[in-house]
C-alpha atoms as a PDB file:
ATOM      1  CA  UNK A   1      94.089 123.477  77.560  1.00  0.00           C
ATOM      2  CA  UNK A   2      93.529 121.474  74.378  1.00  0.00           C
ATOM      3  CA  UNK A   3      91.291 118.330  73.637  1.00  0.00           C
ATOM      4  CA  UNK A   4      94.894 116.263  73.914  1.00  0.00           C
ATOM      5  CA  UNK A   5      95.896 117.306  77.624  1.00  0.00           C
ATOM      6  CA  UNK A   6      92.089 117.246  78.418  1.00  0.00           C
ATOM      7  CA  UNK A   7      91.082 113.366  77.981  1.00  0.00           C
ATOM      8  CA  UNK A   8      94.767 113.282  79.199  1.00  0.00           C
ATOM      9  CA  UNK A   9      93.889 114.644  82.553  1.00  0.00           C
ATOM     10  CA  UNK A  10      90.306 112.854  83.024  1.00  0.00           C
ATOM     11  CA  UNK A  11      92.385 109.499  82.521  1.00  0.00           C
ATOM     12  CA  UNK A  12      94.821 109.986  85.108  1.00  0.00           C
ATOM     13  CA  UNK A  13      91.421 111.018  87.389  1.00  0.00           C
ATOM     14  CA  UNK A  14      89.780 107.742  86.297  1.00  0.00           C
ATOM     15  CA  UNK A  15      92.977 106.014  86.605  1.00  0.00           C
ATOM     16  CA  UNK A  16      93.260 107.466  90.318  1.00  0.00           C
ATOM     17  CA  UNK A  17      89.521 106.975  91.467  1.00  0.00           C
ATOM     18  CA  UNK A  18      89.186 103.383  90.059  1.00  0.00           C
ATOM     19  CA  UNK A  19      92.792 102.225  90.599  1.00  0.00           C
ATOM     20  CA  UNK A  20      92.468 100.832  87.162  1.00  0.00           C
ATOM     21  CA  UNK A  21      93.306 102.158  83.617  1.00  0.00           C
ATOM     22  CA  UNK A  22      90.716 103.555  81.599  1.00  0.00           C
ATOM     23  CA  UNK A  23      90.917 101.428  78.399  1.00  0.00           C
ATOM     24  CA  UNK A  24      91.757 103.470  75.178  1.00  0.00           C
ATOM     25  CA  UNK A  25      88.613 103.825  72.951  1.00  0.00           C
ATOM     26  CA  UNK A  26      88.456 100.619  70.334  1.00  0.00           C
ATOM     27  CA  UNK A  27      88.452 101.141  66.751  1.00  0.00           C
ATOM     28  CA  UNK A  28      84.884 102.380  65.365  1.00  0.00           C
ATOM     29  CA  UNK A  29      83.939 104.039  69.001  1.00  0.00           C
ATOM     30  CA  UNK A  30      82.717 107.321  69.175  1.00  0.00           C
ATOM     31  CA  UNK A  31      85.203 110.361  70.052  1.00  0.00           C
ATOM     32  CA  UNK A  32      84.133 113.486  70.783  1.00  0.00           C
ATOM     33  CA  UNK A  33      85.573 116.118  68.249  1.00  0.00           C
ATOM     34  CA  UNK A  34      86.177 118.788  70.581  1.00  0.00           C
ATOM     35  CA  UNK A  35      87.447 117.133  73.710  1.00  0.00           C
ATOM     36  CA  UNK A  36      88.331 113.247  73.347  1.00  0.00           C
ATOM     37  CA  UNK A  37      86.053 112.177  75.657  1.00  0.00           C
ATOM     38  CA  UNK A  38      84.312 108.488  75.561  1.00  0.00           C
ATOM     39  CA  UNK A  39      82.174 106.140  76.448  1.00  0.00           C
ATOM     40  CA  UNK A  40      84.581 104.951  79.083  1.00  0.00           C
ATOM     41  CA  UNK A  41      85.913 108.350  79.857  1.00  0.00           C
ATOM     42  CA  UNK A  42      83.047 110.814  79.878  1.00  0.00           C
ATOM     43  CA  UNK A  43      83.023 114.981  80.262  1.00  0.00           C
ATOM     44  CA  UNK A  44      81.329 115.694  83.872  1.00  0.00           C
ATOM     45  CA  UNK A  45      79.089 118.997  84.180  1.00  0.00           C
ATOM     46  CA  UNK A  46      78.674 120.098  87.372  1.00  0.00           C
ATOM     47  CA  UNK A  47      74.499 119.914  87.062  1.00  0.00           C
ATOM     48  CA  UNK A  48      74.166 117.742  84.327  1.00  0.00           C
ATOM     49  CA  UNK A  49      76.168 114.976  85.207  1.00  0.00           C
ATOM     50  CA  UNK A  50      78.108 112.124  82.832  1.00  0.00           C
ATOM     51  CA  UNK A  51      77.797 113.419  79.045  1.00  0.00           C
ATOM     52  CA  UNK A  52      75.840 111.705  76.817  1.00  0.00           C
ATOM     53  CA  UNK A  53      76.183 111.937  72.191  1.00  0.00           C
ATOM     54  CA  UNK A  54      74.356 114.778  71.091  1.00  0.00           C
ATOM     55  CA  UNK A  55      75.802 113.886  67.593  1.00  0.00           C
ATOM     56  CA  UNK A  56      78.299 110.873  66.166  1.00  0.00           C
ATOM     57  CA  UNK A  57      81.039 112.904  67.497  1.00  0.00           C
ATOM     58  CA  UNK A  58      80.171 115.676  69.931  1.00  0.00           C
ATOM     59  CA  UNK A  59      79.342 115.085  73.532  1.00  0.00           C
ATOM     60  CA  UNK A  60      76.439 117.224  75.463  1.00  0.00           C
ATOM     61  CA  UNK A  61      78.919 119.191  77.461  1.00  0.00           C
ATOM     62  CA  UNK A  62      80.980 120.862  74.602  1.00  0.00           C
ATOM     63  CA  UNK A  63      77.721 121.048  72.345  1.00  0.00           C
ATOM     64  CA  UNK A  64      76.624 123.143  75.064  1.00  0.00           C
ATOM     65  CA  UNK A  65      79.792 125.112  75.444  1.00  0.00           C
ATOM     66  CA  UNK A  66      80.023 125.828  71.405  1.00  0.00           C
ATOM     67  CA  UNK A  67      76.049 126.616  71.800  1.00  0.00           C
ATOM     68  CA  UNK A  68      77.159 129.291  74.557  1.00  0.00           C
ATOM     69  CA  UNK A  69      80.134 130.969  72.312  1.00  0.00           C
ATOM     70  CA  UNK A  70      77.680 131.572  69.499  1.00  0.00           C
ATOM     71  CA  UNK A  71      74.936 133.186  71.779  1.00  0.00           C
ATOM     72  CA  UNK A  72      77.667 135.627  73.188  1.00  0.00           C
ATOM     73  CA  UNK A  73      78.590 136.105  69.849  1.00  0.00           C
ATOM     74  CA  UNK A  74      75.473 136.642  68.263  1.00  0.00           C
ATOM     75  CA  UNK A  75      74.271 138.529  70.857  1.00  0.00           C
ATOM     76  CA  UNK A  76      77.353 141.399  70.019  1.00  0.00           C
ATOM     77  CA  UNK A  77      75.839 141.636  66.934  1.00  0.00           C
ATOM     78  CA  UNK A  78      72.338 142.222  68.049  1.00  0.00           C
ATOM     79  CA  UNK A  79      71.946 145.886  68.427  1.00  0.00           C
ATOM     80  CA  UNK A  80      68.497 147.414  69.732  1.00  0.00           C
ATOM     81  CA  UNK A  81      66.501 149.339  66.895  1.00  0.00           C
ATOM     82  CA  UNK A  82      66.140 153.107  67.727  1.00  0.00           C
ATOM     83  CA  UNK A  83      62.055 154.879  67.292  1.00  0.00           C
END
């Protein structure tokens, strides 16, 4: 699922929980880069709750996701050291 059909399908959540629409983002907010989400239409991790910026354009929730693709794949190049 890409970034698009993502803040695509947490709208139409909003939308259904709050019987309002979720207002587009205004010119000048912040996006996130990797999913879409905003201020009025935030990522939600199950222990962590509502995303917050972790930089101008990255929410907490995918910084942690891209943090967890280059552990796995730094830890494939890791190999143990032999006596």
């Amino acid at each position: 699922m890409g970034p698009d059909e993502k803040h695509e399908l947490r709208r139409a959540l909003a939308e259904a929980v709050f019987q309002v629409p979720v207002p587009p983002p205004a010119p000048g907010d912040p996006v996130c880069r990797e999913c879409g989400c905003w201020d009025w239409n935030a990522c939600v991790d199950m222990h962590d709750g509502p995303c917050w910026w972790v930089e101008e354009d990255l929410c907490s929730v995918c910084a942690a996701r891209l943090q967890a693709k280059v552990a796995r794949a730094y830890s494939g190049l890791c190999a143990e050291e032999g006596p």
